[in-house]
C-alpha atoms as a PDB file:
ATOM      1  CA  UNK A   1     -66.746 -21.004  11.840  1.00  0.00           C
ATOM      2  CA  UNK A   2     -63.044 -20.593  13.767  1.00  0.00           C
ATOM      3  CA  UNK A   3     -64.974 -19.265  16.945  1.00  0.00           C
ATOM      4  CA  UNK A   4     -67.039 -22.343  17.219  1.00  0.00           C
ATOM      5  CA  UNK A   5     -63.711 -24.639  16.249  1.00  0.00           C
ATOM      6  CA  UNK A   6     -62.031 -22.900  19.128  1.00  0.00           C
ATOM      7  CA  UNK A   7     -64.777 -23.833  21.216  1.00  0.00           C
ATOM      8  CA  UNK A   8     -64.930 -27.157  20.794  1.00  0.00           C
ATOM      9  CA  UNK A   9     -61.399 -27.194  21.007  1.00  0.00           C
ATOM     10  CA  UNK A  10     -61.448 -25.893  24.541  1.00  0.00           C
ATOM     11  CA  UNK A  11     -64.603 -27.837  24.892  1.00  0.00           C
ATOM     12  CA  UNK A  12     -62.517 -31.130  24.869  1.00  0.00           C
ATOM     13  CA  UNK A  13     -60.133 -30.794  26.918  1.00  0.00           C
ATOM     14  CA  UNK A  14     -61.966 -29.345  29.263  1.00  0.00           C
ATOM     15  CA  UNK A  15     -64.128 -32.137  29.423  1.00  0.00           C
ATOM     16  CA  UNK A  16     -60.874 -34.219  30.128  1.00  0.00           C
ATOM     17  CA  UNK A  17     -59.579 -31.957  32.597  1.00  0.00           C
ATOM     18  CA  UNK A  18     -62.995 -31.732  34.644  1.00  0.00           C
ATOM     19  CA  UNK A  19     -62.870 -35.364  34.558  1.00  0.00           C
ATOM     20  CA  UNK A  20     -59.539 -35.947  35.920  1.00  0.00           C
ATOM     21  CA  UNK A  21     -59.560 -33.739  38.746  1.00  0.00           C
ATOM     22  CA  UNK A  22     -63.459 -34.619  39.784  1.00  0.00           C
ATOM     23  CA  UNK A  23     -61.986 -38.159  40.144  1.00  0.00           C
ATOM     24  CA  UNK A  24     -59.222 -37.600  42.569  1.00  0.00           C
ATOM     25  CA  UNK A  25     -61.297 -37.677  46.133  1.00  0.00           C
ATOM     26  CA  UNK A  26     -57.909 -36.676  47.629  1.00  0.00           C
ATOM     27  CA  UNK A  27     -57.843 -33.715  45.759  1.00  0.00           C
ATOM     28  CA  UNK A  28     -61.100 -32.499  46.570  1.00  0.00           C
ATOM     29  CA  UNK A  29     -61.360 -33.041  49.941  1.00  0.00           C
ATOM     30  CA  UNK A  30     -57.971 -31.793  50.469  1.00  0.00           C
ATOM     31  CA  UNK A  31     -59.023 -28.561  48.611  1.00  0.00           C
ATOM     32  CA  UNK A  32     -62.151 -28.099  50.598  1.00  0.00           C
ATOM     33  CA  UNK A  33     -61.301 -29.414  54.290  1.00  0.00           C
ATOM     34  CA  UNK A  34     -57.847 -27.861  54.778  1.00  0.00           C
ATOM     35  CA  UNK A  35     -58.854 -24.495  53.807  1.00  0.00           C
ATOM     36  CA  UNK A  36     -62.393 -24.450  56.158  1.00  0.00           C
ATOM     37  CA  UNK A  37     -60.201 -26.168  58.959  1.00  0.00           C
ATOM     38  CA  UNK A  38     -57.608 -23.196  59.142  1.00  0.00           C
ATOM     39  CA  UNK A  39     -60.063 -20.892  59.033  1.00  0.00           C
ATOM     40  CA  UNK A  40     -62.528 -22.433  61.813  1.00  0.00           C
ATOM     41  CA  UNK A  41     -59.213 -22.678  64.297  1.00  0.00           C
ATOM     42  CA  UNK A  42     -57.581 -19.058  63.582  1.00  0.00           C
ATOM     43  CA  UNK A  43     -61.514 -17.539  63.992  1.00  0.00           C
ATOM     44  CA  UNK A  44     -62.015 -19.181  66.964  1.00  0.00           C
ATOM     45  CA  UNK A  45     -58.712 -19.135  68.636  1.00  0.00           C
ATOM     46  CA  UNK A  46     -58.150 -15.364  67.600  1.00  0.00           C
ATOM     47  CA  UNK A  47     -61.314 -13.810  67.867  1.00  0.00           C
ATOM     48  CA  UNK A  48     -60.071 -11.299  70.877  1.00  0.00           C
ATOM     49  CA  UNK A  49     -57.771  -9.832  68.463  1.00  0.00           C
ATOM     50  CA  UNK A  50     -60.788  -7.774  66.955  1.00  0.00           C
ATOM     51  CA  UNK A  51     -61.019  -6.156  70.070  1.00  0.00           C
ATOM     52  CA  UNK A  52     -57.790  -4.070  70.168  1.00  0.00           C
ATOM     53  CA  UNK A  53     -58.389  -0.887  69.583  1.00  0.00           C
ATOM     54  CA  UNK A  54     -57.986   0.352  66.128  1.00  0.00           C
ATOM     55  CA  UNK A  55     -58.389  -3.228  64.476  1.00  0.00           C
ATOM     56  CA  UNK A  56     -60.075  -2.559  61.249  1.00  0.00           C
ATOM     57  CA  UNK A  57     -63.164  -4.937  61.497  1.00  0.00           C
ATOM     58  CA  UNK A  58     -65.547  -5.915  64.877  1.00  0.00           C
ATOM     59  CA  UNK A  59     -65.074  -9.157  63.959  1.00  0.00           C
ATOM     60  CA  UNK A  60     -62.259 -11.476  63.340  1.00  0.00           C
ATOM     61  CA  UNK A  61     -64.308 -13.407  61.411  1.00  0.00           C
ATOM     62  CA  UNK A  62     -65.164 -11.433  58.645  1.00  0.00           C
ATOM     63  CA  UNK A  63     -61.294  -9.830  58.655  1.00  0.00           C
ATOM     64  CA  UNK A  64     -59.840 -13.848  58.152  1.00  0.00           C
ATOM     65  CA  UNK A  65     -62.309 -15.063  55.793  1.00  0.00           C
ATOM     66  CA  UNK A  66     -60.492 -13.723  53.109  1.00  0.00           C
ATOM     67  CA  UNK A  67     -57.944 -16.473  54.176  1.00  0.00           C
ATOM     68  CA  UNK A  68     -59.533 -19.621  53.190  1.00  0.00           C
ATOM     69  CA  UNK A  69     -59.905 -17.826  49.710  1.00  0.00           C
ATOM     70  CA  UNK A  70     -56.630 -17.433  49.384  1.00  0.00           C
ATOM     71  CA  UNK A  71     -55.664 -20.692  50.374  1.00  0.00           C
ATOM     72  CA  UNK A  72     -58.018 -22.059  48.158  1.00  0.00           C
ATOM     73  CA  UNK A  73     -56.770 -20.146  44.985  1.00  0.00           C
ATOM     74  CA  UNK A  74     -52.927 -21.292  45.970  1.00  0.00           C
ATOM     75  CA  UNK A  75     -54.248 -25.208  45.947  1.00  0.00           C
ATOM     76  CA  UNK A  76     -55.918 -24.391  42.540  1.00  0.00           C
ATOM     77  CA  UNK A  77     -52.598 -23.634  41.510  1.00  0.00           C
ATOM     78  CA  UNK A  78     -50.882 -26.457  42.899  1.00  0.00           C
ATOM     79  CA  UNK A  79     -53.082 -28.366  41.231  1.00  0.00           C
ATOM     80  CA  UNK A  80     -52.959 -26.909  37.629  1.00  0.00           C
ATOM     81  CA  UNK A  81     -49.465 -26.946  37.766  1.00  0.00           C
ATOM     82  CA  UNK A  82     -49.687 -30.977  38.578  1.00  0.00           C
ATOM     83  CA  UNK A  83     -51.797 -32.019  36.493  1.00  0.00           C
ATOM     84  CA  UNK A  84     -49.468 -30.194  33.636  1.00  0.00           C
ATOM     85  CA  UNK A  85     -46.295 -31.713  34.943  1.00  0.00           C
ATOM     86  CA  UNK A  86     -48.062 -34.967  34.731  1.00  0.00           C
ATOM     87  CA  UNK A  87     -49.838 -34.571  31.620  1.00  0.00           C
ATOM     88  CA  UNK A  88     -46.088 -33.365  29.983  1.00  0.00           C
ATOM     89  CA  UNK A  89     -44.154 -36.670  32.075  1.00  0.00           C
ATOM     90  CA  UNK A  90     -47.022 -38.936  30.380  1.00  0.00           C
ATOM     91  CA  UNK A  91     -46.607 -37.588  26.428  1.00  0.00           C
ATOM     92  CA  UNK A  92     -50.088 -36.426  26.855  1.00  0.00           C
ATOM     93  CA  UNK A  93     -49.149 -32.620  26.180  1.00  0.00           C
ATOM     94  CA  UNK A  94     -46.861 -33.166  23.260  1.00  0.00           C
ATOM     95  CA  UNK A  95     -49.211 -35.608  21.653  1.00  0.00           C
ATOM     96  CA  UNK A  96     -51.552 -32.166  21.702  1.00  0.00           C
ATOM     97  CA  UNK A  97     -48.959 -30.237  20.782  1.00  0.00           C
ATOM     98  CA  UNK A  98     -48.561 -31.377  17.652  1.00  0.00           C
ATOM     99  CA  UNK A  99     -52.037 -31.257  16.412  1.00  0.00           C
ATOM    100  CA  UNK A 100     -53.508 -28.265  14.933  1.00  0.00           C
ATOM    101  CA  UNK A 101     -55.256 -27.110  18.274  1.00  0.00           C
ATOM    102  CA  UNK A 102     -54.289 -23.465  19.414  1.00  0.00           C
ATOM    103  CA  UNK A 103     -51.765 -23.202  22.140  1.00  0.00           C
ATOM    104  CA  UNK A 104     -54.467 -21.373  23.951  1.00  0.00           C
ATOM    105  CA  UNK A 105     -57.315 -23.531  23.917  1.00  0.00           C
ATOM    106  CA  UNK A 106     -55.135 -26.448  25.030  1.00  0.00           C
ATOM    107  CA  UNK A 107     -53.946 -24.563  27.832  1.00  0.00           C
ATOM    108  CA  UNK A 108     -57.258 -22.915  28.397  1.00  0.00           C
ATOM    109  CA  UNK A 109     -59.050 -26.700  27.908  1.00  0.00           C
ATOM    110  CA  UNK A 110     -56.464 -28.019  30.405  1.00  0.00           C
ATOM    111  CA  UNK A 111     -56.970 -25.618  33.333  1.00  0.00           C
ATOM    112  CA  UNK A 112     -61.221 -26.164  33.177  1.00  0.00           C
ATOM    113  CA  UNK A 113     -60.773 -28.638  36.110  1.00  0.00           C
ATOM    114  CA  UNK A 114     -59.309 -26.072  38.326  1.00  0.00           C
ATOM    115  CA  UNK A 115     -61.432 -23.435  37.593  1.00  0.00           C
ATOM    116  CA  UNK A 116     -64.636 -26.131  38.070  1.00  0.00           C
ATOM    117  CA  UNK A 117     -62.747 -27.299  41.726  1.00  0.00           C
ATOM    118  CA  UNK A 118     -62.241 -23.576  42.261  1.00  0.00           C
ATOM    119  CA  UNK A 119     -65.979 -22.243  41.526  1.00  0.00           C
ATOM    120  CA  UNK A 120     -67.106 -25.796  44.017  1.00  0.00           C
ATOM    121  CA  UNK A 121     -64.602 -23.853  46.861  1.00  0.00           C
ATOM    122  CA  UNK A 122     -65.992 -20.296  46.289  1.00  0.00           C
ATOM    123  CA  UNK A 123     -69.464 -21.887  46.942  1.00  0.00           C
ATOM    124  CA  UNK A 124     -68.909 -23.837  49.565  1.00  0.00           C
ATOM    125  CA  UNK A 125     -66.522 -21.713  51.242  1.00  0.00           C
ATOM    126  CA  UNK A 126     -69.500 -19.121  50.774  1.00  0.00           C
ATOM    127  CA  UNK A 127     -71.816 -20.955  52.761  1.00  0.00           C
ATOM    128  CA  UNK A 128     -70.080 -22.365  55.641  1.00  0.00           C
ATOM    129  CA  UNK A 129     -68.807 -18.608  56.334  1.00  0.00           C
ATOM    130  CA  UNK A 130     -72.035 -17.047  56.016  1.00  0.00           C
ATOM    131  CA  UNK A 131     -73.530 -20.044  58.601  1.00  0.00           C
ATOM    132  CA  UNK A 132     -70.641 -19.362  60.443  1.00  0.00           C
ATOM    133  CA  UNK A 133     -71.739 -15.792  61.252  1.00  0.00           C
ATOM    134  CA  UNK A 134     -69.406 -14.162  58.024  1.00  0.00           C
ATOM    135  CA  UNK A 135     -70.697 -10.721  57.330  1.00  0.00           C
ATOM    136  CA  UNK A 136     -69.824  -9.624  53.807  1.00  0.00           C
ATOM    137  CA  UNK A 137     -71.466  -6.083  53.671  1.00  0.00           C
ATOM    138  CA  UNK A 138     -71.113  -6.009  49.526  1.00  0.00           C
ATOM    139  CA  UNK A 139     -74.108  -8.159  49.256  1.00  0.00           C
ATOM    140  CA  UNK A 140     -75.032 -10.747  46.955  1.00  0.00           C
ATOM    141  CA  UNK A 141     -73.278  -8.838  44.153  1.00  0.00           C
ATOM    142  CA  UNK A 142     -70.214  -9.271  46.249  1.00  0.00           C
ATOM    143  CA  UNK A 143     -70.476 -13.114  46.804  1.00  0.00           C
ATOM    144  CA  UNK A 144     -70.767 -13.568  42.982  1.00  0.00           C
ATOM    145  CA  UNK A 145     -67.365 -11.853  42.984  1.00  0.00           C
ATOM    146  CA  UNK A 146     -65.780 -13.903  46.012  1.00  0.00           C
ATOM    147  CA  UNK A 147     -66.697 -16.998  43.934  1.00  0.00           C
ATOM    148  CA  UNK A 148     -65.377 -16.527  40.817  1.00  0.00           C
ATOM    149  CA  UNK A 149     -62.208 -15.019  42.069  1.00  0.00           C
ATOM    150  CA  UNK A 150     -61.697 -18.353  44.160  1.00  0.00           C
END
């Protein structure tokens, strides 16, 4: 009976936190345009770096698509940590506090809506670098890992 209390626990507050950051446009366009736009101008504009000798991939491509991903992971951050500092400014987390929730599934309930914005980046990330010619030689097996470690 605790494991399912948990649960709902998390359940709840993830809810709220998948809410609040599906609602902020800025946020998610930010999150998925910035990240695509670097990474379409550095391809591009340094594509002949893949030809000096000894560079460890034949295309630039596939060596800078691990950038976006990065990027993408660092705004998930940025995020989590603002939506905390607001929900702490606003009462919000020390009105939680104080109930008998676990530390953990508040904090785990409260960073749902970054993981949810950062599983919608893997994806599309994913698919605009594999239509933009992104060969990842680990195969489907290796996508699955690219998007849940975005």
């Amino acid at each position: 009976m605790r494991g399912s209390a948990f649960l709902t626990e998390v359940m709840a507050i993830a809810r709220r936190s998948t809410v609040r950051t599906m609602r902020q446009p800025a946020v998610i366009v930010s999150a998925l345009l910035f990240p695509m736009l670097f990474f379409s101008i550095n391809a591009n504009g340094l594509e002949a770096a893949s030809r000096i000798p000894g560079f460890p991939t034949d295309s630039y491509l596939d060596f800078a698509f691990a950038f976006p991903l990065i990027q993408a992971s660092l705004f998930g951050a940025i995020t989590a940590g603002a939506d905390l500092a607001r929900d702490i400014e606003s009462g919000f987390f020390d009105r939680l506090s104080l109930t008998p929730m676990r530390p953990v599934a508040l904090l785990g309930g409260m960073l749902a809506g970054v993981v949810a914005l950062g599983l919608l980046q893997g994806v599309v990330f994913l698919i605009v670098g594999l239509l933009m010619g992104v060969d990842i030689s680990s195969g489907v097996g290796g996508m699955f890992v690219i998007v849940l470690l975005t």
